[in-house]
Protein backbone atom coordinates (compact mmCIF):
# COMPACT_ATOMS: atom_id res chain seq x y z
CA UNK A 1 17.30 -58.85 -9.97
CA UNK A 2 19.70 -58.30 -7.38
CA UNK A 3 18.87 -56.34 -3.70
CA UNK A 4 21.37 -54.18 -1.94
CA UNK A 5 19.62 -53.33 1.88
CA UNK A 6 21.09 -50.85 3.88
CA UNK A 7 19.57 -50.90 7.15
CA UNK A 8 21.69 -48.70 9.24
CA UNK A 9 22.41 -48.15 11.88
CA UNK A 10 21.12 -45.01 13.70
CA UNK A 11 23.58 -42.26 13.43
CA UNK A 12 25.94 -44.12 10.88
CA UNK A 13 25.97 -41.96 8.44
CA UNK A 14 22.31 -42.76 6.58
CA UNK A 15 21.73 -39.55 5.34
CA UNK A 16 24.83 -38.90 3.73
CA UNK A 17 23.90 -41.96 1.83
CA UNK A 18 20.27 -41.51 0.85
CA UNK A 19 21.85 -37.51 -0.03
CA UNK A 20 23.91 -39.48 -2.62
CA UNK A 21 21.53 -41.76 -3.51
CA UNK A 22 19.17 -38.76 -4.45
CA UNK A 23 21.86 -36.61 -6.20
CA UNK A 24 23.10 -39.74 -8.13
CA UNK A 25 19.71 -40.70 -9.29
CA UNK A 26 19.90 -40.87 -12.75
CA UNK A 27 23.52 -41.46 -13.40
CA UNK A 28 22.33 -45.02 -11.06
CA UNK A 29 19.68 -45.46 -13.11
CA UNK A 30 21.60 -44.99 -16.19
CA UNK A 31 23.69 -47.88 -14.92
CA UNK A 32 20.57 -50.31 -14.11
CA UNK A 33 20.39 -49.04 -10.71
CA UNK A 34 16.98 -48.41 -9.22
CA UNK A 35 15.81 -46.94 -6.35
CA UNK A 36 11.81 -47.99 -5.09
CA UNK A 37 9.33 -45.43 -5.02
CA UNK A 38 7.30 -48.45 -3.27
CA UNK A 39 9.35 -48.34 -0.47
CA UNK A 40 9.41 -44.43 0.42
CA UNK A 41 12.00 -43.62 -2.39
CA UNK A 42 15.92 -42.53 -1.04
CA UNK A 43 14.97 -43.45 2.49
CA UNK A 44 13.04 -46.38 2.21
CA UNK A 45 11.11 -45.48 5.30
CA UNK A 46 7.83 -47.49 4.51
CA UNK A 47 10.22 -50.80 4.42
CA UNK A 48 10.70 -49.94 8.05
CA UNK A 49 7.43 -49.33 8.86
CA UNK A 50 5.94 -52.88 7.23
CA UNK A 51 7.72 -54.56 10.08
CA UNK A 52 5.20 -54.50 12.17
CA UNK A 53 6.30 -54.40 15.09
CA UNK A 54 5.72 -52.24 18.50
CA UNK A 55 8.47 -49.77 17.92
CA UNK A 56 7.60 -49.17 14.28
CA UNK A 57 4.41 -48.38 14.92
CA UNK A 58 4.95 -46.06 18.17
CA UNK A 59 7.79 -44.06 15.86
CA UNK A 60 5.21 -44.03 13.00
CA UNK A 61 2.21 -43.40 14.14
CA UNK A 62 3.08 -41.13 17.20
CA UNK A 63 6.07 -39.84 17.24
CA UNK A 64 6.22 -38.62 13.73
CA UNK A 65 2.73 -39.15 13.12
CA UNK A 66 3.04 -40.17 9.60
CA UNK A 67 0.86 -42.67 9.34
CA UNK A 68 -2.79 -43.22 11.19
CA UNK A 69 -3.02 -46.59 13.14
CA UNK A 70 -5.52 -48.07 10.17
CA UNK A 71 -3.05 -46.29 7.41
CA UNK A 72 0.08 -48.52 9.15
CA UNK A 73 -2.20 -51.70 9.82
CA UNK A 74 -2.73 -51.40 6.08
CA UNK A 75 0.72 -50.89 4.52
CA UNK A 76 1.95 -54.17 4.93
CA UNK A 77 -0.03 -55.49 2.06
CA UNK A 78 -0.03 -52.11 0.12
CA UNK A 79 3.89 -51.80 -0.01
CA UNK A 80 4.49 -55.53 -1.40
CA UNK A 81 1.59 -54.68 -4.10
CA UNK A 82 3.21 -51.33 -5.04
CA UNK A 83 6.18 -53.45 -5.07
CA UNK A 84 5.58 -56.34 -7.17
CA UNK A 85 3.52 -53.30 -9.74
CA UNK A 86 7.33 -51.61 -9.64
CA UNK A 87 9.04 -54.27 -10.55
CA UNK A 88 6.69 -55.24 -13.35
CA UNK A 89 7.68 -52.29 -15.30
CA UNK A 90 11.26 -52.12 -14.25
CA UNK A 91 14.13 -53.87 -16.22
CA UNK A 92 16.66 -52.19 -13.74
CA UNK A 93 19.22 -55.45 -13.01
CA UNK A 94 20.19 -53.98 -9.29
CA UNK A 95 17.93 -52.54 -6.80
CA UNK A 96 19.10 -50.10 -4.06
CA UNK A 97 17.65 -49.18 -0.59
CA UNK A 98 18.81 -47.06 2.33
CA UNK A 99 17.01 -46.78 5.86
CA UNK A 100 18.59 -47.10 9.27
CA UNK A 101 14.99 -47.11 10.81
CA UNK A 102 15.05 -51.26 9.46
CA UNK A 103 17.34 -51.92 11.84
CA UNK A 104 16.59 -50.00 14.56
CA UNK A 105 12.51 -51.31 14.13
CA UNK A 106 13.13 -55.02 13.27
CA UNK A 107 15.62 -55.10 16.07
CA UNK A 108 16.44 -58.75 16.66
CA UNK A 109 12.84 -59.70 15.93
CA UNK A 110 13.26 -63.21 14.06
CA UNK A 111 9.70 -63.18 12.86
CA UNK A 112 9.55 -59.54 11.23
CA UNK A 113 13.06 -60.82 10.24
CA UNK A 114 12.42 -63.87 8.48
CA UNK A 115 8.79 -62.26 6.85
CA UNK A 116 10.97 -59.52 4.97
CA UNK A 117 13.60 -62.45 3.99
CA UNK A 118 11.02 -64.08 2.66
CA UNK A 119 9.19 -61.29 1.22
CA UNK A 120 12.36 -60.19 -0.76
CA UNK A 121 13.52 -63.70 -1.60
CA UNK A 122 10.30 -63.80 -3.32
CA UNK A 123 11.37 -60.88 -5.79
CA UNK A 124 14.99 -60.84 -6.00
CA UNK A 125 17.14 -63.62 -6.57
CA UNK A 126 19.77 -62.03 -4.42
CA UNK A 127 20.15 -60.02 -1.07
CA UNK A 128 22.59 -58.43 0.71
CA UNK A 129 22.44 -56.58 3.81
CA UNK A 130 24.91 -53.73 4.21
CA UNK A 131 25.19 -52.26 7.56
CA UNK A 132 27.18 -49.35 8.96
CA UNK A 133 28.47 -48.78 12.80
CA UNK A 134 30.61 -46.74 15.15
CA UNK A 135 32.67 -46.48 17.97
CA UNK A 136 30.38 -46.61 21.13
CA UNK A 137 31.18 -43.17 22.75
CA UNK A 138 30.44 -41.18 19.91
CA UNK A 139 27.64 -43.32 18.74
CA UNK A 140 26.13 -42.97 21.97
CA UNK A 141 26.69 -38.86 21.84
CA UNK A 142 25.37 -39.06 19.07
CA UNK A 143 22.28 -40.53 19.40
CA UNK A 144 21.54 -38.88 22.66
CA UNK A 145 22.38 -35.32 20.63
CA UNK A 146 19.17 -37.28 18.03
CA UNK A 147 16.97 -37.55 20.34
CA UNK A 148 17.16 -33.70 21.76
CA UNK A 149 17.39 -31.93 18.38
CA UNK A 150 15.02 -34.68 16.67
CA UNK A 151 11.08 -35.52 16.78
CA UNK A 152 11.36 -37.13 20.08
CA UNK A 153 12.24 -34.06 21.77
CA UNK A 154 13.95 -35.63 24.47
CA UNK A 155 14.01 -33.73 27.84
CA UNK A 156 16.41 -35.93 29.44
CA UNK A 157 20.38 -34.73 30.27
CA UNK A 158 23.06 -36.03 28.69
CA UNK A 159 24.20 -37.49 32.01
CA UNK A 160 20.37 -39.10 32.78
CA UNK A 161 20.79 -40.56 28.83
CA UNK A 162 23.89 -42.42 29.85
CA UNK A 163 22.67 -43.44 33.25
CA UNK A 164 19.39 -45.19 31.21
CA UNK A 165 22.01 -46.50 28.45
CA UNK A 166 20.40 -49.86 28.48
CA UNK A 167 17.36 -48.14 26.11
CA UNK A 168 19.87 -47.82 23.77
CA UNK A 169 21.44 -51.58 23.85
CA UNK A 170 19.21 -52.55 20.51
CA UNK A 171 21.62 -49.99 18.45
CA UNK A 172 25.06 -49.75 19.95
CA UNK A 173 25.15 -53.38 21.07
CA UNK A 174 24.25 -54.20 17.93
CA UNK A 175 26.22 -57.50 17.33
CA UNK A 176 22.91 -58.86 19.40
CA UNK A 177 20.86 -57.88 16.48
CA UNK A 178 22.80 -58.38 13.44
CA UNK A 179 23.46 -61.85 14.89
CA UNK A 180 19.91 -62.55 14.25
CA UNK A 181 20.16 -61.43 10.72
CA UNK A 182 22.98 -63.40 9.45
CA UNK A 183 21.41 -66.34 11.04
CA UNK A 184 18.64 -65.55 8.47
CA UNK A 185 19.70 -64.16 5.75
CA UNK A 186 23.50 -65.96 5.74
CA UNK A 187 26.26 -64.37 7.22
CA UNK A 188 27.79 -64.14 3.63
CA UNK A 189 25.17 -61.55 2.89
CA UNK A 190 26.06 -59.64 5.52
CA UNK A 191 28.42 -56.68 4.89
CA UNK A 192 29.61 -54.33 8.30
CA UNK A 193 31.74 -51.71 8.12
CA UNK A 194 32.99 -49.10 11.02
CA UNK A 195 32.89 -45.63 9.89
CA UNK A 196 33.57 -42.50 12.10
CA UNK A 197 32.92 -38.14 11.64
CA UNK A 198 35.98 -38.28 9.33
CA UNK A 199 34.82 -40.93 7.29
CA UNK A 200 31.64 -38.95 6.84
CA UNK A 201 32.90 -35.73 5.91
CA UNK A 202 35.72 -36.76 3.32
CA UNK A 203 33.11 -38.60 1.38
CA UNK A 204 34.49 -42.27 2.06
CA UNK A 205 31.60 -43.86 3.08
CA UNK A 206 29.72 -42.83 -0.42
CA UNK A 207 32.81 -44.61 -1.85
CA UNK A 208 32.33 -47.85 0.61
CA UNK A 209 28.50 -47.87 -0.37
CA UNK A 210 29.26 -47.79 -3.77
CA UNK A 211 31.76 -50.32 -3.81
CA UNK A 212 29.93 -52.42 -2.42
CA UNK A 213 27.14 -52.19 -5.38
CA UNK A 214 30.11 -53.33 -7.57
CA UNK A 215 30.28 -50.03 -9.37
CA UNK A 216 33.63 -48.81 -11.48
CA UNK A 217 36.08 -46.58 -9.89
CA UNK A 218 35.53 -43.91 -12.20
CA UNK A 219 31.87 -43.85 -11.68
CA UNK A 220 32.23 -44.18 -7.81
CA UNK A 221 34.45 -41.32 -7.59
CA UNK A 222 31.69 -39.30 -9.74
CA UNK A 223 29.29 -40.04 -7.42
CA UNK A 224 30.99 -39.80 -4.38
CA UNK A 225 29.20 -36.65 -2.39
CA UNK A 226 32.18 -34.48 -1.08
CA UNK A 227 29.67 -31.86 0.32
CA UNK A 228 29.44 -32.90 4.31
CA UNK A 229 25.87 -33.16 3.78
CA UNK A 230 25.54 -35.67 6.22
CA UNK A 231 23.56 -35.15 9.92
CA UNK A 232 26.33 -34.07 12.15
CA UNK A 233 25.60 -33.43 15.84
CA UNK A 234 25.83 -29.94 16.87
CA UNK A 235 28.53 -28.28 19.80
CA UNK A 236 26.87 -29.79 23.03
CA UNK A 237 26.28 -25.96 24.50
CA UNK A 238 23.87 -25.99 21.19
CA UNK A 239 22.08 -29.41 22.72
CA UNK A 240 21.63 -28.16 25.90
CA UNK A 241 19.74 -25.04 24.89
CA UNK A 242 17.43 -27.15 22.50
CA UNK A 243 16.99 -29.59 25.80
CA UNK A 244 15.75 -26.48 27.56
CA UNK A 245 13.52 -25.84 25.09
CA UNK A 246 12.00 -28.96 25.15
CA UNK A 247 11.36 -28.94 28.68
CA UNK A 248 9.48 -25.44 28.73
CA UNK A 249 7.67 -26.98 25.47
CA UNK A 250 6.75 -30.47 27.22
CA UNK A 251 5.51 -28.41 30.65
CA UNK A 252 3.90 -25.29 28.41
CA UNK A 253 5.68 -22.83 29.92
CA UNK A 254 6.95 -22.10 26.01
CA UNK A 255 4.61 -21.82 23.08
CA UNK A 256 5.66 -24.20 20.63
CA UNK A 257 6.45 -21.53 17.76
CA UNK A 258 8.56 -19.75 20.27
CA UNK A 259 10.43 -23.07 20.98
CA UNK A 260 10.80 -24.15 17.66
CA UNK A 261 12.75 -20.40 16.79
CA UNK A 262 14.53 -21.07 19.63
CA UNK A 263 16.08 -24.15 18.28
CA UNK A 264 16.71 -23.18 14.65
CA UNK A 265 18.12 -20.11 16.41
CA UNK A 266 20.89 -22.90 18.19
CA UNK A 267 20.95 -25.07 15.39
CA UNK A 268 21.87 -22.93 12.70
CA UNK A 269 25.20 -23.25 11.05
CA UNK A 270 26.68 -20.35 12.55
CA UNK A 271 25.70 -21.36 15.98
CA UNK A 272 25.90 -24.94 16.45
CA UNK A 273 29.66 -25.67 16.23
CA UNK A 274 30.10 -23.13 18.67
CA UNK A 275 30.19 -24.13 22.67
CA UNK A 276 32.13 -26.58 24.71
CA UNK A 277 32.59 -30.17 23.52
CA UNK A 278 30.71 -32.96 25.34
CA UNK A 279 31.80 -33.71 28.92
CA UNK A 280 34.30 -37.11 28.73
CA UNK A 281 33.57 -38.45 32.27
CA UNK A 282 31.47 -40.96 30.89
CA UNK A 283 33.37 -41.92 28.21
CA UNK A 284 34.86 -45.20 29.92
CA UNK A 285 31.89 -45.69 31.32
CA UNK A 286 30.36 -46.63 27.78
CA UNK A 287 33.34 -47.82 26.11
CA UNK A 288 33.45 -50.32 29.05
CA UNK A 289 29.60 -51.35 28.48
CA UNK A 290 30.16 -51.51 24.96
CA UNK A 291 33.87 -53.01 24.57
CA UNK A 292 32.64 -56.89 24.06
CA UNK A 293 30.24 -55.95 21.43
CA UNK A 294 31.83 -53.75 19.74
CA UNK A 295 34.85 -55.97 19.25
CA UNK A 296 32.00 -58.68 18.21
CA UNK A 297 31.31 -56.83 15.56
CA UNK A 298 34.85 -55.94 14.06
CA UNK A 299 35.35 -59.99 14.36
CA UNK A 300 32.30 -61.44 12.93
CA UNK A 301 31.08 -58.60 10.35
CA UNK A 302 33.43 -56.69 9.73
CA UNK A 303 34.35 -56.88 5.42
C-alpha cells in the first residue's frame, strides 16, 4: 500500500485540498483511493497531533481545545491502533492524507520526524511527502490575516506581526524544515511545489495534487474543484475590525457573543473583499528576510 502525505504548509492552499478530497470521496475510493478515518478523516488533524511535541499540544489542547491533556497524552497509541484496525479491512492500493498542521507541529523536529517515518514505513511500503509553498510577502499576509480571523485571535497589528517575523521562521523559512525531512524520508520522496491566489482559485492546485497521486487526466479534470472554496484572506480594512474585536474581547470590554457578530458581520462575503489592500511598506522588508530561503526551496524541492 502506497502513502501520499500532504503536510502543508500553513496558508498553501490545504483546504482547497481536503474540500476536494471530501467532494471526491467516492469517485477516489472507486479508484482504490482511501482516505483514514484513523487519522481525523479529510484533514488528518490527529496525524498532527500524535507528534508530540510542545506546539501540538499547546494548539490542541488550548488553543482549540480539542483534546484534554490525558485525551492527547493518549492518542499516540490510539491513532496507530485505529490505524493498523483500518487497514485490516481495507484493500484500497493508495492511501491519501492532507494536513498542513504536520508541518507546522513537527517543525524540524528529527525525533517526531523519524517516529512517524518509522511508524508509516511500518504500514506502507511507500511514502511520499507532498508539500505546498508561497511567495514570502503574501504568505506572510496571509498568515498574519490567520491568526486575527482564526482561533488564536491575535491582537497584534499587522505592522507588530512583521516586526516579531522571526515567530513565523518555522513556516515561511521553511527550506530549514523540509531539509530535515528529506534527510529522513529521502529527498526523492519529497515533492514541493509553489502555488499562489491564482493558482488557488482556477482550480490548478487540485490538478497538481492529483497528478501527483498518478491519476488519469480525465479523472483529474473531474475532480478538479473549480468552486474557490479555498480559505482566502479577507480585504485588510475587514482584518483590522476583527483585530479590534479581539482586543475588546481579550480586555472584556466586549462580550464574546457581541464580538463574535461583530466578526461574521466583517467576514461575510459581501463585506470582506471590500476595504483597502494591505499596506506594501513592508513588503521588501520580508522578501529581503525571506529571499535565500525561498530560492532554497525552488532549487532543492521544487518538482
Amino acid at each position: 500500500m502506497k502513502l501520499f502525505l500532504h503536510i502543508g504548509a500553513n496558508k498553501c492552499g490545504s483546504t482547497t485540498l481536503q474540500h476536494a478530497l471530501k467532494a471526491n470521496q467516492s469517485e477516489l475510493k472507486r479508484l482504490d483511493v482511501q482516505q483514514l478515518a484513523a487519522w481525523g478523516g479529510e484533514t488528518a488533524w490527529k496525524l498532527a497531533a500524535a507528534s508530540g511535541t510542545l506546539e501540538s499540544r499547546h494548539y490542541w489542547t488550548r488553543t482549540r481545545n480539542r483534546l484534554s491533556p490525558a485525551a492527547f497524552e493518549g492518542l499516540r497509541g490510539q491513532l496507530w491502533a485505529d490505524l493498523d484496525m483500518e487497514l485490516a479491512n481495507s484493500s484500497a492500493k493508495f492511501v491519501v492524507a492532507s494536513s498542513e498542521h504536520i508541518f507546522a507541529q513537527y517543525r524540524a523536529d528529527r525525533a517526531a520526524i523519524s517516529m512517524l517515518n518509522e511508524k508509516l514505513k511500518e504500514r506502507f511500503h511507500d511514502v511520499k511527502i507532498i508539500f505546498y509553498y508561497r511567495e514570502p510577502v503574501a504568505w506572510a499576509k496571509s498568515l498574519w490575516s490567520q491568526r486575527v480571523k482564526g482561533p488564536t485571535k491575535a491582537t497584534e497589528t499587522y505592522d507588530e506581526f512583521v516586526d516579531a517575523l522571526a515567530q513565523e521562521d518555522h513556516i515561511i523559512a521553511a527550506d530549514a524544515s523540509l531539509e530535515c525531512w528529506s534527510a529522513v524520508f529521502g529527498r526523492e520522496n519529497i515533492y514541493a511545489s509553489a502555488i499562489d491566489q491564482g493558482t488557488r482559485q482556477r482550480g490548478s492546485i487540485t490538478r497538481d495534487f492529483f497528478a501527483r497521486l498518478g491519476l488519469s487526466s480525465a479523472t483529474i479534470e473531474k475532480c478538479a474543484v473549480e468552486t474557490g472554496r479555498s480559505n482566502m484572506s479577507p480585504s485588510y480594512s475587514a482584518l483590522k475590525l476583527v483585530r479590534i474585536a479581539n482586543v475588546l474581547e481579550k480586555n472584556a470590554h466586549l462580550p464574546a457573543g457581541i464580538s463574535k457578530k461583530v466578526k461574521q458581520v466583517a467576514l461575510s462575503r459581501r463585506l470582506a473583499s471590500y476595504g483597502a489592500d494591505f499596506p506594501a511598506h513592508r513588503d521588501e522588508e520580508i522578501s529581503n528576510r525571506y529571499r535565500i530561503n525561498h530560492r532554497n526551496l525552488a532549487t532543492k524541492f521544487m518538482n
